[in-house]
C-alpha atoms as a PDB file:
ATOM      1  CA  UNK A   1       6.473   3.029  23.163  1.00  0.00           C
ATOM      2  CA  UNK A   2       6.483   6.670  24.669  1.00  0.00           C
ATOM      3  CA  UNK A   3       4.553   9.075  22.517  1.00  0.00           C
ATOM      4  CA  UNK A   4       5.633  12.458  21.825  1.00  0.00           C
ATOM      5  CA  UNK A   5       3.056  13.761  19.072  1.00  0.00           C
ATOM      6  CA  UNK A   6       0.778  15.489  20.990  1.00  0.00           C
ATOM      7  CA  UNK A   7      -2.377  14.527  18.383  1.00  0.00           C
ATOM      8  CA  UNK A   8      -1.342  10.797  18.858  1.00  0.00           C
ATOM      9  CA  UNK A   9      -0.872  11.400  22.869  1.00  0.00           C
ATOM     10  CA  UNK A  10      -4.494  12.294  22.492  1.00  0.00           C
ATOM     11  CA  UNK A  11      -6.053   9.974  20.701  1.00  0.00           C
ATOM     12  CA  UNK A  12      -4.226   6.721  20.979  1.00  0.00           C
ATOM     13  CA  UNK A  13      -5.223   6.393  24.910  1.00  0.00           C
ATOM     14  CA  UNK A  14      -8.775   6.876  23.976  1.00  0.00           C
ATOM     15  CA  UNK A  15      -9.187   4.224  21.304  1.00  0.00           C
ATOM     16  CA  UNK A  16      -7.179   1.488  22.966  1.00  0.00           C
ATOM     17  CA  UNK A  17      -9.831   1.268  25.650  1.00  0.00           C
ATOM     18  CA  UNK A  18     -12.278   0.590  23.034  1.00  0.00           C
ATOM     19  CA  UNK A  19     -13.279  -3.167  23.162  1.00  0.00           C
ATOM     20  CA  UNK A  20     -11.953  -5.286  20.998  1.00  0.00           C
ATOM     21  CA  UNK A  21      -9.093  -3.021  20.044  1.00  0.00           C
ATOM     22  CA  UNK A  22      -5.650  -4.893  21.487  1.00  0.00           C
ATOM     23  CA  UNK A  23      -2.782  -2.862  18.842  1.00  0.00           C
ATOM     24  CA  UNK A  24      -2.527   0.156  17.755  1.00  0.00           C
ATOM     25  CA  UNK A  25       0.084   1.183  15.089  1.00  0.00           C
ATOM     26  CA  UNK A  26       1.254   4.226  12.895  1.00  0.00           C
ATOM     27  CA  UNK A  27       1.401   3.295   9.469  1.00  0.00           C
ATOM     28  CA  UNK A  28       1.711   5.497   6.577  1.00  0.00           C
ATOM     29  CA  UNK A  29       4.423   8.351   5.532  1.00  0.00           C
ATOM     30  CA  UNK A  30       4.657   9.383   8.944  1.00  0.00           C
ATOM     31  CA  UNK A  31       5.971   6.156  10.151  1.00  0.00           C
ATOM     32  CA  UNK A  32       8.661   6.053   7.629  1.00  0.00           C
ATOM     33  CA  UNK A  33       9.760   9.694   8.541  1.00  0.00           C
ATOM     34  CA  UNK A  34       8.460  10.977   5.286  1.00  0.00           C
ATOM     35  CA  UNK A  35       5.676  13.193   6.249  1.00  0.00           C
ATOM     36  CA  UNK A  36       5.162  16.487   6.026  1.00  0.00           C
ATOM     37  CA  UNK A  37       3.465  18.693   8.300  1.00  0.00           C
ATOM     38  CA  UNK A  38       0.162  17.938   5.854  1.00  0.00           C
ATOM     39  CA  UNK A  39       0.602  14.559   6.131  1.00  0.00           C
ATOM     40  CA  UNK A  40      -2.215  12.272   7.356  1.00  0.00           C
ATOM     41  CA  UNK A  41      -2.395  10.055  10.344  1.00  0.00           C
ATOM     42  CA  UNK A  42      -2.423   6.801   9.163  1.00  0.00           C
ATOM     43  CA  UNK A  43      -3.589   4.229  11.983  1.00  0.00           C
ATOM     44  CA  UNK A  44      -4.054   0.459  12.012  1.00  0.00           C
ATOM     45  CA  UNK A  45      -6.274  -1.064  14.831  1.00  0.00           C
ATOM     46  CA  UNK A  46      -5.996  -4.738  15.316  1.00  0.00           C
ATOM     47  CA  UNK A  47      -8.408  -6.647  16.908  1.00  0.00           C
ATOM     48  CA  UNK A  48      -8.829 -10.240  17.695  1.00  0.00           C
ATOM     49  CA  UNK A  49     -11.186 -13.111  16.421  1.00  0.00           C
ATOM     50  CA  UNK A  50     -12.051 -13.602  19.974  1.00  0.00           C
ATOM     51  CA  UNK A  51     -13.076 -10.392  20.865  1.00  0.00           C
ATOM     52  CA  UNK A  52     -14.674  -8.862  17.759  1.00  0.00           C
ATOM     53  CA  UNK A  53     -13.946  -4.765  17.666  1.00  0.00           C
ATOM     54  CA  UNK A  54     -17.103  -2.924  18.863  1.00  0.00           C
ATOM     55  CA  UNK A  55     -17.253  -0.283  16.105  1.00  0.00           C
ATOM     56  CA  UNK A  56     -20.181   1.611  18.054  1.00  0.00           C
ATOM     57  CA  UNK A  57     -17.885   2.180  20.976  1.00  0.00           C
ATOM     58  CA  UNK A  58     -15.346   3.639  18.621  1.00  0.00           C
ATOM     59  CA  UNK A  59     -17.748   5.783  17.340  1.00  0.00           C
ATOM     60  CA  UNK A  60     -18.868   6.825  20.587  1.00  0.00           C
ATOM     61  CA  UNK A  61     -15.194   7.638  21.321  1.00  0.00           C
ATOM     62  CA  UNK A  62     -14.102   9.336  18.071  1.00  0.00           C
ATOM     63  CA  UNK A  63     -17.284  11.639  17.884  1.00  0.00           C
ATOM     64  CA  UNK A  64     -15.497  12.931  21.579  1.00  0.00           C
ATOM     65  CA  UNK A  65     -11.821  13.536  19.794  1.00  0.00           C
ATOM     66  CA  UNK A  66     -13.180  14.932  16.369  1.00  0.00           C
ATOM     67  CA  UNK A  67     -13.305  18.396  15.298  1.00  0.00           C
ATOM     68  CA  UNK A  68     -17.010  18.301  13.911  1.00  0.00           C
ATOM     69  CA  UNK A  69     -18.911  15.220  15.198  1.00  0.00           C
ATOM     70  CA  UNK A  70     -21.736  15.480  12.549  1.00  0.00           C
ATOM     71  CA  UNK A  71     -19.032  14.502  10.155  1.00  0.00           C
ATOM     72  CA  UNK A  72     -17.712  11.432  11.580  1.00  0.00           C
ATOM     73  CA  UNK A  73     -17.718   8.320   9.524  1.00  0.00           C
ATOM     74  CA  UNK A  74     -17.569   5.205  11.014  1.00  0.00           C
ATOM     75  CA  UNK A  75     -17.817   1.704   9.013  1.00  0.00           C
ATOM     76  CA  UNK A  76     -18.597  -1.692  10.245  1.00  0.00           C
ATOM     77  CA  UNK A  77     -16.143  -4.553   9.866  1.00  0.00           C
ATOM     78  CA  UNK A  78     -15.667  -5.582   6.455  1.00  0.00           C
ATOM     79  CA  UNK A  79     -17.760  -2.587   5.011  1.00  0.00           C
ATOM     80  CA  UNK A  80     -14.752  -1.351   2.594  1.00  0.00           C
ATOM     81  CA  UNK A  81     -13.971  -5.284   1.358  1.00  0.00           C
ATOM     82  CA  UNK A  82     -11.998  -8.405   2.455  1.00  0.00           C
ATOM     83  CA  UNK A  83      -8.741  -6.138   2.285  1.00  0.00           C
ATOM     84  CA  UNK A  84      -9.609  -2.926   3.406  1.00  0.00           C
ATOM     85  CA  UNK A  85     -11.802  -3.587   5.776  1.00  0.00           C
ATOM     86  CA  UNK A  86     -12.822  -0.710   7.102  1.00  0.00           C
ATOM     87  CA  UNK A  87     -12.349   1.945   9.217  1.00  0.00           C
ATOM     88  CA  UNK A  88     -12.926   5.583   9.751  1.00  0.00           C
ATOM     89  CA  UNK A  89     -11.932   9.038   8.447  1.00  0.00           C
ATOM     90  CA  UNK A  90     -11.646  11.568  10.823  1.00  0.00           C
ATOM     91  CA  UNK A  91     -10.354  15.311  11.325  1.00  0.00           C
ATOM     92  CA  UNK A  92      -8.934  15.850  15.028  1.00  0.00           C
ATOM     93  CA  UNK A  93      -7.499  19.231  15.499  1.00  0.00           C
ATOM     94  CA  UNK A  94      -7.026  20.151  11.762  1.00  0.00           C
ATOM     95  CA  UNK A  95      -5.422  17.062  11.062  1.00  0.00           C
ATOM     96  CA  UNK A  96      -6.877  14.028   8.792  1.00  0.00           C
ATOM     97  CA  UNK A  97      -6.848  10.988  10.779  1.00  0.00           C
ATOM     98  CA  UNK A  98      -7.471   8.002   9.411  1.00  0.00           C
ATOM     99  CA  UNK A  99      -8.512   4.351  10.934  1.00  0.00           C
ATOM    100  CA  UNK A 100      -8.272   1.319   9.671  1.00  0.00           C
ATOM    101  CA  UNK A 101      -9.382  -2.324  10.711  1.00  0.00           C
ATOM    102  CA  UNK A 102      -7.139  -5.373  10.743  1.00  0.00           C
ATOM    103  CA  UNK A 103      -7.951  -8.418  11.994  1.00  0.00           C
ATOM    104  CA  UNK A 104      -4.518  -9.981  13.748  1.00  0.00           C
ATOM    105  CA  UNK A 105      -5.817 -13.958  12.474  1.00  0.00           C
ATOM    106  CA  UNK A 106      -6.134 -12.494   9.350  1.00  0.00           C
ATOM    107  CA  UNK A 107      -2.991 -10.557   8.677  1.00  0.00           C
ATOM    108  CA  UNK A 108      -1.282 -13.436  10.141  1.00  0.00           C
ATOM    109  CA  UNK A 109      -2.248 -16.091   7.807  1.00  0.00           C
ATOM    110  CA  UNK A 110      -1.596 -13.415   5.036  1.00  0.00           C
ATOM    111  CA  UNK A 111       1.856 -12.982   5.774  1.00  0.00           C
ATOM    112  CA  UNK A 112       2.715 -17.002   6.353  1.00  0.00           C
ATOM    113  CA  UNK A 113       1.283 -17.050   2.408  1.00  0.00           C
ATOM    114  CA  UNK A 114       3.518 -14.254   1.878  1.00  0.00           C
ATOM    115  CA  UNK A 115       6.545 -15.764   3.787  1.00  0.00           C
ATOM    116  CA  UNK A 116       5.898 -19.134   1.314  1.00  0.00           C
ATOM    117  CA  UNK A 117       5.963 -17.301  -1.772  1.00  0.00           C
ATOM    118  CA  UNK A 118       2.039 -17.124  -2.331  1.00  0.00           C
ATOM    119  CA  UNK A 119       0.314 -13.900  -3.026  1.00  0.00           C
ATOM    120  CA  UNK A 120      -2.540 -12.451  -4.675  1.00  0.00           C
ATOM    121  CA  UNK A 121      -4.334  -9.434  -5.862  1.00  0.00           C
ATOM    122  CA  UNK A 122      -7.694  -8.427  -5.161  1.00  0.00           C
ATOM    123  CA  UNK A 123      -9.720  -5.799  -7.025  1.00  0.00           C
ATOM    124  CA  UNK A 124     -10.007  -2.580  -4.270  1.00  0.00           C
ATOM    125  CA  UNK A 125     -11.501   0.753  -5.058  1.00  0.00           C
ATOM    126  CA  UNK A 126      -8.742   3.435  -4.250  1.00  0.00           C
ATOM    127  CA  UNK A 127      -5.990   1.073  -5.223  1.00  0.00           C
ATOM    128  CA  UNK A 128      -5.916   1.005  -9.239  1.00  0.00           C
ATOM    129  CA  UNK A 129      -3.506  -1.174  -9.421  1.00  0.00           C
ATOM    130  CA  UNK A 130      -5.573  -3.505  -6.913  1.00  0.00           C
ATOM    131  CA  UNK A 131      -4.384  -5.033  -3.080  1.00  0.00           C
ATOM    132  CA  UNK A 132      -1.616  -7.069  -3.267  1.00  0.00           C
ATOM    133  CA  UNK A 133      -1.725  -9.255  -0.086  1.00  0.00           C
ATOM    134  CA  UNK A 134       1.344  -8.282   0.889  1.00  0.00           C
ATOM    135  CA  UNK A 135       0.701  -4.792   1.461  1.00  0.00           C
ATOM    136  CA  UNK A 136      -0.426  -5.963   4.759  1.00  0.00           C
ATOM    137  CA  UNK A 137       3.079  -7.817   5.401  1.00  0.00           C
ATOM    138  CA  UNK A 138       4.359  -4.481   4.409  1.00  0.00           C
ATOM    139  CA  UNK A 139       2.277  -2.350   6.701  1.00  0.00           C
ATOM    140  CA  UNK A 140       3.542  -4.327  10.012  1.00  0.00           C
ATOM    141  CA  UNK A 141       7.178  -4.341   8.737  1.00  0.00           C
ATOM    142  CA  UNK A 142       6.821  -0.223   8.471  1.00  0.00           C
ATOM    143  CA  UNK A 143       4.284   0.437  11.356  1.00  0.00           C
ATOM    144  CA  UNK A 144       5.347   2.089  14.398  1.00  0.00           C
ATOM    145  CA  UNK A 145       3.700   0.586  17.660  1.00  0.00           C
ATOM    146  CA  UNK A 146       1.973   2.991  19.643  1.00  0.00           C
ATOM    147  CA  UNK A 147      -0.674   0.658  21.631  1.00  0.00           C
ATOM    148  CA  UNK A 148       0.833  -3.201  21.895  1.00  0.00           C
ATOM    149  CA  UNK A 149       0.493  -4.094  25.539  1.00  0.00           C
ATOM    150  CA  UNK A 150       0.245  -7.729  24.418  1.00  0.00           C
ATOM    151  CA  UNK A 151       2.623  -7.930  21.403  1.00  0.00           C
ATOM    152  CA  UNK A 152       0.566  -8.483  19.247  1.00  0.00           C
ATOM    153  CA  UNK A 153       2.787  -6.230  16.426  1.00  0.00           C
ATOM    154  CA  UNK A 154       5.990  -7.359  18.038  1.00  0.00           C
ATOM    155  CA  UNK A 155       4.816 -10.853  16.799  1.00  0.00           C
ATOM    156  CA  UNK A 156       4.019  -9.780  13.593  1.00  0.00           C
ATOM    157  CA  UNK A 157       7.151  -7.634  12.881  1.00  0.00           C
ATOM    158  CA  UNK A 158       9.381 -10.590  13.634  1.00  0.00           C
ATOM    159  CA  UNK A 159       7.286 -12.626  11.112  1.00  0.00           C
ATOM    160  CA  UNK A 160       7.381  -9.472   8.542  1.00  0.00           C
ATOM    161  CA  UNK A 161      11.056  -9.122   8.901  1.00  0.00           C
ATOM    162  CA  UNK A 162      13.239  -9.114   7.117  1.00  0.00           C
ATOM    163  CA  UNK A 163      11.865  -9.111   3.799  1.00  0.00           C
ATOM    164  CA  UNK A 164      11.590 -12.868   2.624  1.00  0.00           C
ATOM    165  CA  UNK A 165      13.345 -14.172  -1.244  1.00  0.00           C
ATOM    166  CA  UNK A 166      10.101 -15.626  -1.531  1.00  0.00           C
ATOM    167  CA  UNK A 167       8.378 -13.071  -1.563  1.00  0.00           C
ATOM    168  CA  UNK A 168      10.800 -11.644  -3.905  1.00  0.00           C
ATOM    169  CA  UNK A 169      10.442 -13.683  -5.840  1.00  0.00           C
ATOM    170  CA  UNK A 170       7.059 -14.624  -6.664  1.00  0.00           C
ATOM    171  CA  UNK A 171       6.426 -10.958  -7.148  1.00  0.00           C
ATOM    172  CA  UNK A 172       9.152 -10.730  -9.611  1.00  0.00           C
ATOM    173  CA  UNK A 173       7.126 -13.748 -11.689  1.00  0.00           C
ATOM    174  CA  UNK A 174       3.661 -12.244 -11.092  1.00  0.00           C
ATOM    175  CA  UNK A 175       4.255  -8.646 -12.310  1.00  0.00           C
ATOM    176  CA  UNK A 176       7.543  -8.993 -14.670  1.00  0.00           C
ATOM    177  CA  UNK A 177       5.353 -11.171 -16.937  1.00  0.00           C
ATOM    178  CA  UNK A 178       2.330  -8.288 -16.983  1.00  0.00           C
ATOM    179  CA  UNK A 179       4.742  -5.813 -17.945  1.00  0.00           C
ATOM    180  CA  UNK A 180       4.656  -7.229 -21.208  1.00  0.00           C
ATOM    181  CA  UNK A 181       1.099  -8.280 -21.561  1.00  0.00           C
ATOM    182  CA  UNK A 182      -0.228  -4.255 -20.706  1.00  0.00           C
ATOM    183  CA  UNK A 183       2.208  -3.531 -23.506  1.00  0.00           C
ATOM    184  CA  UNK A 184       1.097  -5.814 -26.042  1.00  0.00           C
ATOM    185  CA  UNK A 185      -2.786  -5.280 -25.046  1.00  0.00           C
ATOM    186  CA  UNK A 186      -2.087  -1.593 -25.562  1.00  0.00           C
ATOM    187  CA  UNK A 187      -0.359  -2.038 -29.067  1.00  0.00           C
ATOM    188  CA  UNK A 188      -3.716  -4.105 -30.455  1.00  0.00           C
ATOM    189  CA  UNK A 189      -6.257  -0.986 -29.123  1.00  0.00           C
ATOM    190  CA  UNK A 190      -3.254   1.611 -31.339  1.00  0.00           C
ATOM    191  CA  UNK A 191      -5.097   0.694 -34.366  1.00  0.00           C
ATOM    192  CA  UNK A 192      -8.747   1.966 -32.829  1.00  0.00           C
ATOM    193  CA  UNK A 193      -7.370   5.263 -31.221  1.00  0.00           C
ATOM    194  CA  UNK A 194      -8.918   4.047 -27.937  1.00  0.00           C
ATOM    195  CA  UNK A 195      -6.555   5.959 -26.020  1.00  0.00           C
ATOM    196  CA  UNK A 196      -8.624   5.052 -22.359  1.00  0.00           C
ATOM    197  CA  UNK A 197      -7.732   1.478 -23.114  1.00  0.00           C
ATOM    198  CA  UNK A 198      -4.362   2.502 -23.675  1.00  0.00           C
ATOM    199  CA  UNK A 199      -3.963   4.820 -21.272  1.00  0.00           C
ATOM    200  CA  UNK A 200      -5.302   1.909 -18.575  1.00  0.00           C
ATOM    201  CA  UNK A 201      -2.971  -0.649 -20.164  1.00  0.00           C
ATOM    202  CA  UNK A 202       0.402   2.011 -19.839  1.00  0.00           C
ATOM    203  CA  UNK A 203      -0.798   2.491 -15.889  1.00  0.00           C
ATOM    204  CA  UNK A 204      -0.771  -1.240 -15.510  1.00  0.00           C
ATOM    205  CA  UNK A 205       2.617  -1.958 -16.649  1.00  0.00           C
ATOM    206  CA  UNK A 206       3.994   0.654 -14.966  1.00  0.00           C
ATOM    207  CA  UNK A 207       2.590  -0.412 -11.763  1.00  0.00           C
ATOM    208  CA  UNK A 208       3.917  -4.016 -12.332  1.00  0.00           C
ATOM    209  CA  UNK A 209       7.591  -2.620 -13.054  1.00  0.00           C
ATOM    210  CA  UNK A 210       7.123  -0.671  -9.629  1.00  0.00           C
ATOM    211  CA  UNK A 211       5.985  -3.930  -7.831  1.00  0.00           C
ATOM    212  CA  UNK A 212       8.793  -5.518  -9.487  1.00  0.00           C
ATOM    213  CA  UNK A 213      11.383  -2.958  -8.747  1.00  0.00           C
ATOM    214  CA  UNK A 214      10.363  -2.809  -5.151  1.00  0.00           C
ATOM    215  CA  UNK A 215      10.794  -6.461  -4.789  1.00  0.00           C
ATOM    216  CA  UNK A 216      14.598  -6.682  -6.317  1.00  0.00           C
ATOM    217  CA  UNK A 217      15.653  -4.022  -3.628  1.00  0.00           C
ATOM    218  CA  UNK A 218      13.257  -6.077  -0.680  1.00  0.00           C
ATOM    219  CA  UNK A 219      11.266  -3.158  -0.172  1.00  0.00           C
ATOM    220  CA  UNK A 220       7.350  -3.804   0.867  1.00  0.00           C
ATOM    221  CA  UNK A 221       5.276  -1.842  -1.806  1.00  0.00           C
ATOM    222  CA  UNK A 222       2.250  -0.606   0.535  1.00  0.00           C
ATOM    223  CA  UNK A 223       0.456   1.918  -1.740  1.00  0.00           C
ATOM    224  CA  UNK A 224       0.995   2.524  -5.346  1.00  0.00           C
ATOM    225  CA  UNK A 225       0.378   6.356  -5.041  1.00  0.00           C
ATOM    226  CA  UNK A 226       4.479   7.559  -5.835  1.00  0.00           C
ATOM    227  CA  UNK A 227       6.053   3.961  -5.983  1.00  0.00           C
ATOM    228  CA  UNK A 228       7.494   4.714  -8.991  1.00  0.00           C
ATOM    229  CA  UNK A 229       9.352   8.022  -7.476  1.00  0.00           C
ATOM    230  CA  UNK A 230      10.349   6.047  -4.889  1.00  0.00           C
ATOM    231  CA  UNK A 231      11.810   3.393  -6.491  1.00  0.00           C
ATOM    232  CA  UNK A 232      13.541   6.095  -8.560  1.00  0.00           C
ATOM    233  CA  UNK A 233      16.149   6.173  -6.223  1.00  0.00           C
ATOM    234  CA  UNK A 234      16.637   2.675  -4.864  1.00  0.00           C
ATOM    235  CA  UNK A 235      19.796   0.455  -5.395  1.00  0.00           C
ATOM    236  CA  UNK A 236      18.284  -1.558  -8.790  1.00  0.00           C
ATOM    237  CA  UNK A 237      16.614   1.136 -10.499  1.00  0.00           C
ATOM    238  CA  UNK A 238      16.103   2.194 -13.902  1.00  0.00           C
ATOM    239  CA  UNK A 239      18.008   4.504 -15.099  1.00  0.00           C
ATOM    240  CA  UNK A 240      16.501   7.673 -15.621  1.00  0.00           C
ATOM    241  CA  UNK A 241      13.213   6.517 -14.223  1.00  0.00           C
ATOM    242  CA  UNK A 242      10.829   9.551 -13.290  1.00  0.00           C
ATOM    243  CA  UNK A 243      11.723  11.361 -16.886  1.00  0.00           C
ATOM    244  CA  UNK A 244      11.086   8.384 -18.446  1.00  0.00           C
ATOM    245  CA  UNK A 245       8.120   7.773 -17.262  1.00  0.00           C
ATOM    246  CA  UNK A 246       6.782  11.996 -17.380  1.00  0.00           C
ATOM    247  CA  UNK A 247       8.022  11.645 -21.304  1.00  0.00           C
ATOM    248  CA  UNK A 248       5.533   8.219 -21.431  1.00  0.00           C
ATOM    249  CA  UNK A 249       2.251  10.354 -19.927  1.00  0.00           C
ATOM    250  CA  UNK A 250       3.307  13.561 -22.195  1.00  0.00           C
ATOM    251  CA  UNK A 251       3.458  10.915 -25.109  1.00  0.00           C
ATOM    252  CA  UNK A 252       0.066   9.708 -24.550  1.00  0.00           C
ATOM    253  CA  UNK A 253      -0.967  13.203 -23.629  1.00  0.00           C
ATOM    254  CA  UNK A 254      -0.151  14.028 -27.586  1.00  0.00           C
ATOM    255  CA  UNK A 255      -1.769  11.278 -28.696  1.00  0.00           C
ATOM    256  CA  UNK A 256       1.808   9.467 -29.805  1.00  0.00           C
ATOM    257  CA  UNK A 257       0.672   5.960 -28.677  1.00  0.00           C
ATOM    258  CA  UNK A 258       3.160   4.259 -30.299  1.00  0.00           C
ATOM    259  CA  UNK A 259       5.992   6.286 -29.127  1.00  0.00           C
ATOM    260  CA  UNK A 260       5.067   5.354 -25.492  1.00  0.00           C
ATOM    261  CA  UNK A 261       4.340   1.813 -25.784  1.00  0.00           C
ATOM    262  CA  UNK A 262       8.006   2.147 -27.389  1.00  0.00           C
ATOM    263  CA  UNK A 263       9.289   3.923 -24.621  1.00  0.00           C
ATOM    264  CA  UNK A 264       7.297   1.859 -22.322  1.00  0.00           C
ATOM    265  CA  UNK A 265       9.034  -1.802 -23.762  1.00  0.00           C
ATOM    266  CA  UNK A 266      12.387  -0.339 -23.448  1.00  0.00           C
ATOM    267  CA  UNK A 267      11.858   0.283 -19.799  1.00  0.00           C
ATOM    268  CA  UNK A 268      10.345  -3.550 -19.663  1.00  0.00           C
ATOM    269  CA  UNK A 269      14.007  -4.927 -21.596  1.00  0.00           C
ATOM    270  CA  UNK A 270      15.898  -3.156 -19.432  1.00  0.00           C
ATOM    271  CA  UNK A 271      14.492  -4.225 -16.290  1.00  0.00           C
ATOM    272  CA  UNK A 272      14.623  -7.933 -17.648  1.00  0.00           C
ATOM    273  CA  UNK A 273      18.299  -7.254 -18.456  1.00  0.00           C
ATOM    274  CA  UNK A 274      19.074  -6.343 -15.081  1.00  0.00           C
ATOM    275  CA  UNK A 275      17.158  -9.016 -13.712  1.00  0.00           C
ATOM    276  CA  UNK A 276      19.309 -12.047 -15.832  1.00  0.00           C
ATOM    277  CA  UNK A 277      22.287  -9.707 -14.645  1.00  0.00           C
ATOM    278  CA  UNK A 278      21.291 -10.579 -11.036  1.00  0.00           C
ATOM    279  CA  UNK A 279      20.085  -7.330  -9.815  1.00  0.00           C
END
């Protein structure tokens, strides 16, 4: 595609000549038109099994493009785990620019699981909730190609899209059902005051009810960070969603446990009712 950002006209040339690299893809808010002018750049590079990604050449080239080459940072493949992978964060004229590794076998196989109603979650630092597999599924049905001189992310879009009932499905059974076990988890630690336990067990089954939510409108759920605002406003919703869940943190905030884990199990029956109901 033709590039007008003049940060991305600068950069993107430059990295797609580094070997190994063969896509190169916006990701992020700014592909979905939601950024703001703070916004990062978030950037996917794909490389092959056959051609492994040479990660000092990228360095090379990013310490060139960066505002303050002694602060460059640079991983090797697989330094940030199986999911993340790695990458690099980077500041390019004021703007945070961030890199990440995917390996095009990989993402590949993870979205025919995906497409057959098989997913998983992996513990991730800077995902609480954890990776769900098909946040990568998700990131090539949002991405917008800048670098694909082989289609590699054409390929991958037309397996991404559109959003697959299995999918939808199996999410549905994986997270509905944890809904209820954060709440009940979080009613036995009421008794000790442990309000960390508590605290961690409310965060979990609101993160399930976004995952869930997301999945009954077939919308890919790529970072937890403001799912539940999001979802806010989709088709199946909850009603009253973002107070709901502000009066459930102000709850535990107080100290008034038990009046969020109530609060917390209405928003769980409700979103079962609508389920039955065929949302």
């Amino acid at each position: 595609m033709k590039i007008s950002d003049p940060l991305l006209t600068r950069i993107v040339p430059r990295i797609a000549d580094v070997p190994g690299v063969v896509a190169i893809a916006l990701g992020g808010s700014r592909a979905r038109g939601a950024a703001t002018d703070a916004s990062d750049y978030d950037l996917g590079l794909y490389y092959g099994p056959e051609k492994p990604l040479d990660v000092n050449a990228l360095r090379r080239v990013v310490s060139d493009l960066v505002d303050n080459a002694a602060s460059v940072t640079v991983t090797s493949v697989g330094e940030w785990g199986p999911r993340i992978v790695g990458g690099a964060w980077l500041t390019i004229g004021g703007q945070k620019v961030d890199l990440l590794y995917r390996e095009v076998a990989a993402v590949e196989s993870s979205i025919a699981e995906c497409r057959a109603g098989r997913v998983a979650m992996s513990y991730q630092p800077g995902h609480p909730h954890g990776f769900c597999s098909a946040i990568w599924m998700g990131e090539v049905a949002t991405c917008v190609p800048l670098h694909d001189a082989d289609g590699v992310i054409a390929g991958l879009k037309a397996q991404a899209t559109p959003y697959p009932d299995p999918l939808a499905d199996a999410l549905v059974g994986m997270f509905l059902w944890e809904v209820s076990f954060s709440i009940a988890n979080g009613q036995t630690a009421v008794a000790r005051g442990d309000e960390t336990h508590i605290a961690g067990c409310a965060y979990r089954a609101l993160a399930c009810i976004g995952q869930v939510l997301f999945a009954l409108n077939r919308r890919y759920l790529i970072n937890e960070k403001g799912a539940l605002k999001e979802a806010a406003v989709f088709p199946h919703t909850l009603r009253g969603l973002t107070n709901r869940v502000a009066g459930i943190w102000a709850a535990i905030g107080a100290r008034e446990f038990g009046a969020a884990l109530v609060a917390l199990r209405a928003l769980e029956t409700e979103l079962r009712l609508k389920i039955q109901a065929g949302a």
